[in-house]
C-alpha atoms as a PDB file:
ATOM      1  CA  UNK A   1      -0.585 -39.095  35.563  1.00  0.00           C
ATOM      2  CA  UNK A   2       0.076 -39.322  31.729  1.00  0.00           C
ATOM      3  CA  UNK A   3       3.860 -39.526  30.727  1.00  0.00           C
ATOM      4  CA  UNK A   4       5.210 -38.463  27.162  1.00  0.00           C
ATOM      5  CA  UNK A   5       8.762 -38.841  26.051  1.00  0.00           C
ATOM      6  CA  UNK A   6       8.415 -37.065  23.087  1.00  0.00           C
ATOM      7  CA  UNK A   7      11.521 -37.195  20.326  1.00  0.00           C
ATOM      8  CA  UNK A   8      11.879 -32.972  19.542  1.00  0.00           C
ATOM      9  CA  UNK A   9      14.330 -31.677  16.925  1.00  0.00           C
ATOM     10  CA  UNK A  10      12.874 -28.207  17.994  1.00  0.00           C
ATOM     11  CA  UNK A  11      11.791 -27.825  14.755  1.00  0.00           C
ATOM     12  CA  UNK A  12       7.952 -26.215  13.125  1.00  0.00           C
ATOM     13  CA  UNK A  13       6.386 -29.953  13.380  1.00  0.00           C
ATOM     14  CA  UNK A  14       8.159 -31.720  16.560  1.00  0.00           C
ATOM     15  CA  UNK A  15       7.805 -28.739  18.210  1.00  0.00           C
ATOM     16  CA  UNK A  16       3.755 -28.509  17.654  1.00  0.00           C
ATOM     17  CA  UNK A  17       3.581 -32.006  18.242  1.00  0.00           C
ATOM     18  CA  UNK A  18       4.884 -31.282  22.023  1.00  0.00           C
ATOM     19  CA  UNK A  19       2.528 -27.813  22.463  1.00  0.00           C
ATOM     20  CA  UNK A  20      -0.450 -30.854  21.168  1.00  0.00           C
ATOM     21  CA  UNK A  21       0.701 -33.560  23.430  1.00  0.00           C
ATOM     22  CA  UNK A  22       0.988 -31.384  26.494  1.00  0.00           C
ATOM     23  CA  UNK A  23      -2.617 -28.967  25.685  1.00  0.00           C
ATOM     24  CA  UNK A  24      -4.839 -31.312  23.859  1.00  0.00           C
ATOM     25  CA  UNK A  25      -3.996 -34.908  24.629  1.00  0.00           C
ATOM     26  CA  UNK A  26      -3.188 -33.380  28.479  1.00  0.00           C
ATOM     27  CA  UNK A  27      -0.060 -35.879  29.263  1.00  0.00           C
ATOM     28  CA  UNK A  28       0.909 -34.237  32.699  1.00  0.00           C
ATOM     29  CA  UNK A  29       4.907 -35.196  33.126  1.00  0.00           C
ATOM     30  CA  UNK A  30       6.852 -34.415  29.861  1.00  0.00           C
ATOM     31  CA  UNK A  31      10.837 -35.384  28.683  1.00  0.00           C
ATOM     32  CA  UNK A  32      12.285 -34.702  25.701  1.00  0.00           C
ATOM     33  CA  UNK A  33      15.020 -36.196  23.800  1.00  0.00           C
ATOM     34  CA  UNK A  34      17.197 -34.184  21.883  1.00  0.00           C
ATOM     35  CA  UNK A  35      19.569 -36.277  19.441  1.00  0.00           C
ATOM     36  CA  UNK A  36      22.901 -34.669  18.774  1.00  0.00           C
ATOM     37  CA  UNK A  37      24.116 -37.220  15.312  1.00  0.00           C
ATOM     38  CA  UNK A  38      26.772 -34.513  14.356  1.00  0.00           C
ATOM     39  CA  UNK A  39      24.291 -32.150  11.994  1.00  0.00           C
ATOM     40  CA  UNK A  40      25.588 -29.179  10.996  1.00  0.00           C
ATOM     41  CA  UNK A  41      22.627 -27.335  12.509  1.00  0.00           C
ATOM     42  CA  UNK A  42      22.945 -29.228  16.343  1.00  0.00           C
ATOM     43  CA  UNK A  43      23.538 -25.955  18.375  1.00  0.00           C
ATOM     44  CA  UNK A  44      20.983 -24.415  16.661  1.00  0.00           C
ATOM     45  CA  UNK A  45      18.383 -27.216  17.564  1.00  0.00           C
ATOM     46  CA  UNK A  46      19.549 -27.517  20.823  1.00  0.00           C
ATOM     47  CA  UNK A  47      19.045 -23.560  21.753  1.00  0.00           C
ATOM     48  CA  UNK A  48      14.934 -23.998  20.460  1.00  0.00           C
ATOM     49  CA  UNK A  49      14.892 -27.568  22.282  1.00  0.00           C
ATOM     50  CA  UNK A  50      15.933 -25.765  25.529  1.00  0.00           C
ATOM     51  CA  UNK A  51      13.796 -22.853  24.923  1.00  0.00           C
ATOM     52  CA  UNK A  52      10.503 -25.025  24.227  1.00  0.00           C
ATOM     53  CA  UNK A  53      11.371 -27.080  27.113  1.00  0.00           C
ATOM     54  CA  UNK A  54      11.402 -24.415  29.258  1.00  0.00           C
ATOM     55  CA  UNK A  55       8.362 -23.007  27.646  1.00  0.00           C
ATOM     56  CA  UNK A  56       6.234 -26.397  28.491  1.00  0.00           C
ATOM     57  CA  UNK A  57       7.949 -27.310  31.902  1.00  0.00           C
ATOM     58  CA  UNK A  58       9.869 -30.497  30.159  1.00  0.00           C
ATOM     59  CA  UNK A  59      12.901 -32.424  31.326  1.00  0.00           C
ATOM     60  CA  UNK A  60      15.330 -31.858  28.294  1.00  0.00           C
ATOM     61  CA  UNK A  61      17.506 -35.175  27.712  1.00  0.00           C
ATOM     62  CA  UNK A  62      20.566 -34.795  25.117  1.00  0.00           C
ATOM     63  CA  UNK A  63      21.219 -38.414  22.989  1.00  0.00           C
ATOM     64  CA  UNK A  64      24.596 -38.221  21.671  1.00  0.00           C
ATOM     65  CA  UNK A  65      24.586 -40.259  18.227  1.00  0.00           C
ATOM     66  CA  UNK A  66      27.429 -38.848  16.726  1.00  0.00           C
ATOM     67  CA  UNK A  67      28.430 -41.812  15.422  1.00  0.00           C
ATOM     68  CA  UNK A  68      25.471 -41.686  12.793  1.00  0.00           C
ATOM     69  CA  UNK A  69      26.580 -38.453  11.543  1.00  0.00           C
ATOM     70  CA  UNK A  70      30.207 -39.735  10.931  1.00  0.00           C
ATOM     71  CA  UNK A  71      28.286 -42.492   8.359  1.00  0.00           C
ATOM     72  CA  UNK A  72      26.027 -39.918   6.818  1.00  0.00           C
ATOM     73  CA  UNK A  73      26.714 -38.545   3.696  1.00  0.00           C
ATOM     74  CA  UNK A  74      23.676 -36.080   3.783  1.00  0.00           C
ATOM     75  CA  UNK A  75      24.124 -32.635   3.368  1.00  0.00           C
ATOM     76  CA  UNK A  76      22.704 -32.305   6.760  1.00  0.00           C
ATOM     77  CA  UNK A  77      25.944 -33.917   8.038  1.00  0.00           C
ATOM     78  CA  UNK A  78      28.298 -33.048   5.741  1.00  0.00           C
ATOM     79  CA  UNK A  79      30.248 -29.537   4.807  1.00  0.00           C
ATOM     80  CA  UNK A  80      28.759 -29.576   1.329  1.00  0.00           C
ATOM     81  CA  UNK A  81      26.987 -27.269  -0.687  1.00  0.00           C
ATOM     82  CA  UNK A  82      23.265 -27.359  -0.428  1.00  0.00           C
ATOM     83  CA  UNK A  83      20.944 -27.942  -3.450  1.00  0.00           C
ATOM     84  CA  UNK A  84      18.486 -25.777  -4.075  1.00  0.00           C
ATOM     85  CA  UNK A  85      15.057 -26.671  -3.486  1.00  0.00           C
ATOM     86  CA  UNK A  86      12.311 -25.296  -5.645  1.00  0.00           C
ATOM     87  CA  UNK A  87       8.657 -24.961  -5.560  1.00  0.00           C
ATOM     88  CA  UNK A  88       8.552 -27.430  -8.553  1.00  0.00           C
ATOM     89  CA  UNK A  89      10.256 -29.875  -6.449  1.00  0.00           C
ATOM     90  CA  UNK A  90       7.807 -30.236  -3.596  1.00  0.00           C
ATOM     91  CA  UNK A  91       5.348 -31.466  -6.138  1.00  0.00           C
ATOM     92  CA  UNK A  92       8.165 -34.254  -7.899  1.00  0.00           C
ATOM     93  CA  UNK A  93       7.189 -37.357  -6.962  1.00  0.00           C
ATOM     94  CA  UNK A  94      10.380 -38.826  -8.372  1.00  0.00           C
ATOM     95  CA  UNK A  95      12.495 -36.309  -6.613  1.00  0.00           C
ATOM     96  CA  UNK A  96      15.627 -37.488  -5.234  1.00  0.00           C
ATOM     97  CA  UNK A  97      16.082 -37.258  -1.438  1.00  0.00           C
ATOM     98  CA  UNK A  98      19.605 -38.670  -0.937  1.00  0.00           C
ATOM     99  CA  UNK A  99      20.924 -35.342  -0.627  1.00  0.00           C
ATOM    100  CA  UNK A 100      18.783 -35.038   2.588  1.00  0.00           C
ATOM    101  CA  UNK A 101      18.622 -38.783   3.979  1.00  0.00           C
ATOM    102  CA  UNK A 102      20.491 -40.093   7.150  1.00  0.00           C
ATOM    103  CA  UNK A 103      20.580 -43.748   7.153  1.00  0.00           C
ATOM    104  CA  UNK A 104      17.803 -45.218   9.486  1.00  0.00           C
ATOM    105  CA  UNK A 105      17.819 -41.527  11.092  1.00  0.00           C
ATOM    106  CA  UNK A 106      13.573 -42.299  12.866  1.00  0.00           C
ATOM    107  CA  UNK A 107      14.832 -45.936  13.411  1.00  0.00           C
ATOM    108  CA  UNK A 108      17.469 -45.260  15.232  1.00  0.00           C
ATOM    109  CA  UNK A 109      15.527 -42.047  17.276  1.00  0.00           C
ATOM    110  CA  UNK A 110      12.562 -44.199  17.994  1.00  0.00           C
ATOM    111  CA  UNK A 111      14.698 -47.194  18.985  1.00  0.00           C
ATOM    112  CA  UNK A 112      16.844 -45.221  21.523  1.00  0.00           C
ATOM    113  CA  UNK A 113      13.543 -43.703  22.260  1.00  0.00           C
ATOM    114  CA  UNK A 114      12.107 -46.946  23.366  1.00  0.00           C
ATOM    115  CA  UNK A 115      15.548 -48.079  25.228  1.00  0.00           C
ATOM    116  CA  UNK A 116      15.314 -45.062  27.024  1.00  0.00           C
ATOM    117  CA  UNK A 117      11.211 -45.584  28.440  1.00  0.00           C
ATOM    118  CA  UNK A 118      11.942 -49.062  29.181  1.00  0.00           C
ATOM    119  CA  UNK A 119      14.969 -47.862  31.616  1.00  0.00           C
ATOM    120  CA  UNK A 120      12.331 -45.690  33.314  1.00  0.00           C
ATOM    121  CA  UNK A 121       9.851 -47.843  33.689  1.00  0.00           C
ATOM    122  CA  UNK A 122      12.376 -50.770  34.900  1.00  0.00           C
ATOM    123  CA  UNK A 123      13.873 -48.332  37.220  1.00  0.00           C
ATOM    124  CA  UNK A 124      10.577 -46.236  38.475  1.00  0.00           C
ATOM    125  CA  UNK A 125       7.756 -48.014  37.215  1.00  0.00           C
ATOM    126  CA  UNK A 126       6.472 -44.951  35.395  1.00  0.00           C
ATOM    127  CA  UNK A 127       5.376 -45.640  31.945  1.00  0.00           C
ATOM    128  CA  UNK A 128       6.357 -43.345  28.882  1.00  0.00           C
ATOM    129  CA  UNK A 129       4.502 -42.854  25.926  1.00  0.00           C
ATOM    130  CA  UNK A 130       6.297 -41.907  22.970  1.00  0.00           C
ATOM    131  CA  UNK A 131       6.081 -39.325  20.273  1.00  0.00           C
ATOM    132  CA  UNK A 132       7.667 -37.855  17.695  1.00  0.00           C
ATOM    133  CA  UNK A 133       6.282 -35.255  15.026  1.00  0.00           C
ATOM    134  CA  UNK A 134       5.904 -37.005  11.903  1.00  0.00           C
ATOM    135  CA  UNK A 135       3.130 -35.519   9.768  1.00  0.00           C
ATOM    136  CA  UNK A 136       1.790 -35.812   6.146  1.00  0.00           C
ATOM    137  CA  UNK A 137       4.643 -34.635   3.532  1.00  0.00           C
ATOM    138  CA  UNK A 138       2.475 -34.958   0.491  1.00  0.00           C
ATOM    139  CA  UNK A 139       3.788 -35.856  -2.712  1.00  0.00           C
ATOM    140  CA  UNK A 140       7.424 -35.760  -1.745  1.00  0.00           C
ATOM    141  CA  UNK A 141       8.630 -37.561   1.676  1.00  0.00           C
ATOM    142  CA  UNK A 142      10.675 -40.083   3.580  1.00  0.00           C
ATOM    143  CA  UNK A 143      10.023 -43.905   3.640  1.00  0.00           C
ATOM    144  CA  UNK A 144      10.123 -42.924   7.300  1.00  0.00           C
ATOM    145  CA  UNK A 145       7.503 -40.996   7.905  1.00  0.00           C
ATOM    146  CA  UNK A 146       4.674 -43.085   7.395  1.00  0.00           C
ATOM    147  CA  UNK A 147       1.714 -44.693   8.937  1.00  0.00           C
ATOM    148  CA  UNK A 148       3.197 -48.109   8.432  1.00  0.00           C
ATOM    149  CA  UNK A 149       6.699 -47.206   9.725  1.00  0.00           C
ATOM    150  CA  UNK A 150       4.539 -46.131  12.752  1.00  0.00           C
ATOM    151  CA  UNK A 151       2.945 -49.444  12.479  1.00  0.00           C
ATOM    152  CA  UNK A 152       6.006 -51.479  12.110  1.00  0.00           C
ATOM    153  CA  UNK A 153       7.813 -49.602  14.610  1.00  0.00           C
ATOM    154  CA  UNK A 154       5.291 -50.572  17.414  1.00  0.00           C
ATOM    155  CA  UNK A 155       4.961 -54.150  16.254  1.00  0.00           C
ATOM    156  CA  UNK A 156       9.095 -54.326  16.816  1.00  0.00           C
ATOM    157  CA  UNK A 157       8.687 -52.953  20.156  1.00  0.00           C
ATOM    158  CA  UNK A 158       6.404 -56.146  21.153  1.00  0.00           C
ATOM    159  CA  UNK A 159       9.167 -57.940  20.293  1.00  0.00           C
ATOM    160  CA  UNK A 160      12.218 -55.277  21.495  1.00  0.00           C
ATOM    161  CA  UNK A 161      11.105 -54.973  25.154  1.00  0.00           C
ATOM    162  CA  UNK A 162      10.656 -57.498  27.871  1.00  0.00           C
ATOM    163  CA  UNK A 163       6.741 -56.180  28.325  1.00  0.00           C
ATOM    164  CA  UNK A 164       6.107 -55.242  24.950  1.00  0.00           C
ATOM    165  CA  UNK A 165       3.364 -52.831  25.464  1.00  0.00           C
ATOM    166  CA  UNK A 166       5.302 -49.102  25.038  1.00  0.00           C
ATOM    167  CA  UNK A 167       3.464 -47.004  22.476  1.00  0.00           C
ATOM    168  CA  UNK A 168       4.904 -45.335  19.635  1.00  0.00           C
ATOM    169  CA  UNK A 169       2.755 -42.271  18.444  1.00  0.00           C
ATOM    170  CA  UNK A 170       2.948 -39.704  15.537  1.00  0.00           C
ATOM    171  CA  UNK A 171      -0.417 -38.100  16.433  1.00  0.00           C
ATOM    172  CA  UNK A 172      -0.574 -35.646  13.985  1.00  0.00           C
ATOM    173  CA  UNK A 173       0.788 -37.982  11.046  1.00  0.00           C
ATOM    174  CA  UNK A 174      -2.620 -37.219   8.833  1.00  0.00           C
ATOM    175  CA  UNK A 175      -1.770 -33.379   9.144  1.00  0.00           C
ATOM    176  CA  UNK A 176       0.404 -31.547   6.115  1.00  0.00           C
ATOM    177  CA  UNK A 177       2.357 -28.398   6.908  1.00  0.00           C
ATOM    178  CA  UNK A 178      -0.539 -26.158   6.368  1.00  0.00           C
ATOM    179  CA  UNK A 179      -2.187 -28.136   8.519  1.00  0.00           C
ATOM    180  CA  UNK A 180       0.251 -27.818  11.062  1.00  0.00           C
ATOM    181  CA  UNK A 181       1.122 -24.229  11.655  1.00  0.00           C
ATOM    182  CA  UNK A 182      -2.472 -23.263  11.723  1.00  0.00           C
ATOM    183  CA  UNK A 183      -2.615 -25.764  14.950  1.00  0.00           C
ATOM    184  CA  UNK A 184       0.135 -24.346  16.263  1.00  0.00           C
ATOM    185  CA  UNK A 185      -1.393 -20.822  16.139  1.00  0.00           C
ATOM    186  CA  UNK A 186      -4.296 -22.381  18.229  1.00  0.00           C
ATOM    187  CA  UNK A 187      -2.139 -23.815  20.709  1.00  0.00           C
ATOM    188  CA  UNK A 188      -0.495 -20.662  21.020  1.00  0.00           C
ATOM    189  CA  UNK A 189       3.014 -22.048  20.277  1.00  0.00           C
ATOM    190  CA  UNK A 190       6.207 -19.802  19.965  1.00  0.00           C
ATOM    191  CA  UNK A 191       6.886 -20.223  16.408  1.00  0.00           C
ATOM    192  CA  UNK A 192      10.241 -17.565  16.295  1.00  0.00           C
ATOM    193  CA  UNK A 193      11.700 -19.796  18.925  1.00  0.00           C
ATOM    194  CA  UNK A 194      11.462 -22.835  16.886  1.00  0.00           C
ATOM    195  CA  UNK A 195      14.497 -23.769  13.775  1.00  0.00           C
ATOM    196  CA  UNK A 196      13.725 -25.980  10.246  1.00  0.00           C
ATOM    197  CA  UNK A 197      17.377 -25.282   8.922  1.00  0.00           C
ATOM    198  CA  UNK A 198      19.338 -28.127   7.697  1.00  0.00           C
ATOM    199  CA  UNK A 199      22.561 -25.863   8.370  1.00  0.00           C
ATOM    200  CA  UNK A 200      23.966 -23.798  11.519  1.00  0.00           C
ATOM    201  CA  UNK A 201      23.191 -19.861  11.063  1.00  0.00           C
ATOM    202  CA  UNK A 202      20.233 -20.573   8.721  1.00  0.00           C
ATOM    203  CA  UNK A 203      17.471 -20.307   7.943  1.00  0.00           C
ATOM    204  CA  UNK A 204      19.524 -20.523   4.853  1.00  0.00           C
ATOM    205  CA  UNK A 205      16.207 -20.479   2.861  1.00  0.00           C
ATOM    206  CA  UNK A 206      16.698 -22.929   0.216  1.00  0.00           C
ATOM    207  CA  UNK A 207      17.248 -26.232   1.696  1.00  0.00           C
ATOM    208  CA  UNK A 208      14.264 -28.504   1.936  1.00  0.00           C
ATOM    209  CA  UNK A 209      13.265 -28.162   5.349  1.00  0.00           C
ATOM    210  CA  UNK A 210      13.094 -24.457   5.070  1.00  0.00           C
ATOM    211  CA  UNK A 211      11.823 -24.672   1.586  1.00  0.00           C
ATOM    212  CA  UNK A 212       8.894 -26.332   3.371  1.00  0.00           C
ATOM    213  CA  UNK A 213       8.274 -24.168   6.441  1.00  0.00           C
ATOM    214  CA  UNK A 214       8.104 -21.041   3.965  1.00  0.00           C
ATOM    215  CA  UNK A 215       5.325 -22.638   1.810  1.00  0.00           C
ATOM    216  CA  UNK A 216       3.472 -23.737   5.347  1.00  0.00           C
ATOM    217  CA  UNK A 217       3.126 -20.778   6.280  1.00  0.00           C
ATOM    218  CA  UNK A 218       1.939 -19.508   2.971  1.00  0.00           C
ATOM    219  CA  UNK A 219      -0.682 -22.282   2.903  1.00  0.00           C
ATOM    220  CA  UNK A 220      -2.133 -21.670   6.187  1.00  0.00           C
ATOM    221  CA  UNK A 221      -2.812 -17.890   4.982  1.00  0.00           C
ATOM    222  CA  UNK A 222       0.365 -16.178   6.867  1.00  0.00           C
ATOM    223  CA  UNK A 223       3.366 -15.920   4.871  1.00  0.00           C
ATOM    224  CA  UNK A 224       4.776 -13.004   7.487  1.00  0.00           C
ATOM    225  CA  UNK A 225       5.881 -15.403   9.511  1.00  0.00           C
ATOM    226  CA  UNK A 226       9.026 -17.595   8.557  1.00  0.00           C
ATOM    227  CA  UNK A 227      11.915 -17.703  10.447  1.00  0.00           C
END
């Protein structure tokens, strides 16, 4: 038996990630972990979460990191009013992404993440692999989001863990958002129950993430379907 823990935001690209893990790379015993760090969009994410876990048979685990919210001065955290993103902007290379950055927000996922698999496997013997849905942002993306912070992530786990030999895998980290919802039309996944919104009662349809969910869909040759 194949075990995925699989970090799920229950947004467009963590969400395919867990239809991919479960139908094409055929892990049999899936958990999720859910991360509550105090966004403004958390009951939001946690509805779709408990929806796709239901959807795919998955243990749903809630991390509560509110704590990382209270530091964050990203819009995602705080009450403030969200900037516009444009069309133009998704092609800036130079664009600023403060507005939208929680301090070590994957470190801290994948590093609970990892705490959380060793437990299990201490306490069962099962053995977790981990994903999360990172994929190819183009021009415009997050230091954390890479192949090497995949890369350096699983070299500090040799060092993190007693064993050392958890995996950390963003399987679908050479796709772009195109790329991504047309998979997810393959694997048949429930795209209305999924939400990109950095803010509760979105989409809001101008913040980043939903910015880049709109012009997904558009690239893949379907711009019916947003929301």
């Amino acid at each position: 038996m194949k075990n995925a823990l699989i970090v799920i935001s229950g947004g467009l690209d963590s969400t395919v990630t867990a239809y991919y893990v479960k139908n094409r790379l055929n892990y049999n015993k899936l958990k999720f972990l859910f991360f509550d760090y105090n966004q403004r969009a958390v009951k939001e994410e946690e509805t779709a979460v408990k929806k796709i876990a239901k959807e795919l048979n998955a243990e749903f685990k809630k991390i509560n990191l509110e704590w990382l919210g209270e530091i964050s001065t990203a819009v995602l955290n705080k009450n403030k009013n969200i900037p516009e993103t444009t069309e133009k902007d998704l092609e800036d290379e130079k664009k600023d992404l403060s507005p939208w950055w929680v301090p070590c927000r994957n470190s801290v996922f994948l590093i609970n993440a990892l705490a959380y698999a060793e437990s299990e496997f201490i306490k069962t013997k099962e053995k977790y692999d981990i994903f999360i849905g990172l994929i190819n942002e183009g021009r415009v993306h997050m230091k954390d989001t890479t192949k090497e912070f995949i890369e350096s992530t699983n070299n500090l786990q040799k060092h993190a863990t007693d064993k050392g030999d958890f995996k950390i895998i963003a399987p679908l980290i050479d796709k772009d958002k195109a790329e991504i919802t047309s998979l997810g039309k393959e694997l048949n996944v429930p795209f209305e129950l999924t939400y990109s919104c950095y803010i509760e009662n979105g989409p809001c349809g101008k913040c980043l993430n939903c910015m880049l969910r709109k012009k997904a869909f558009y690239w893949s040759g379907d711009p019916t379907i947003f929301g």
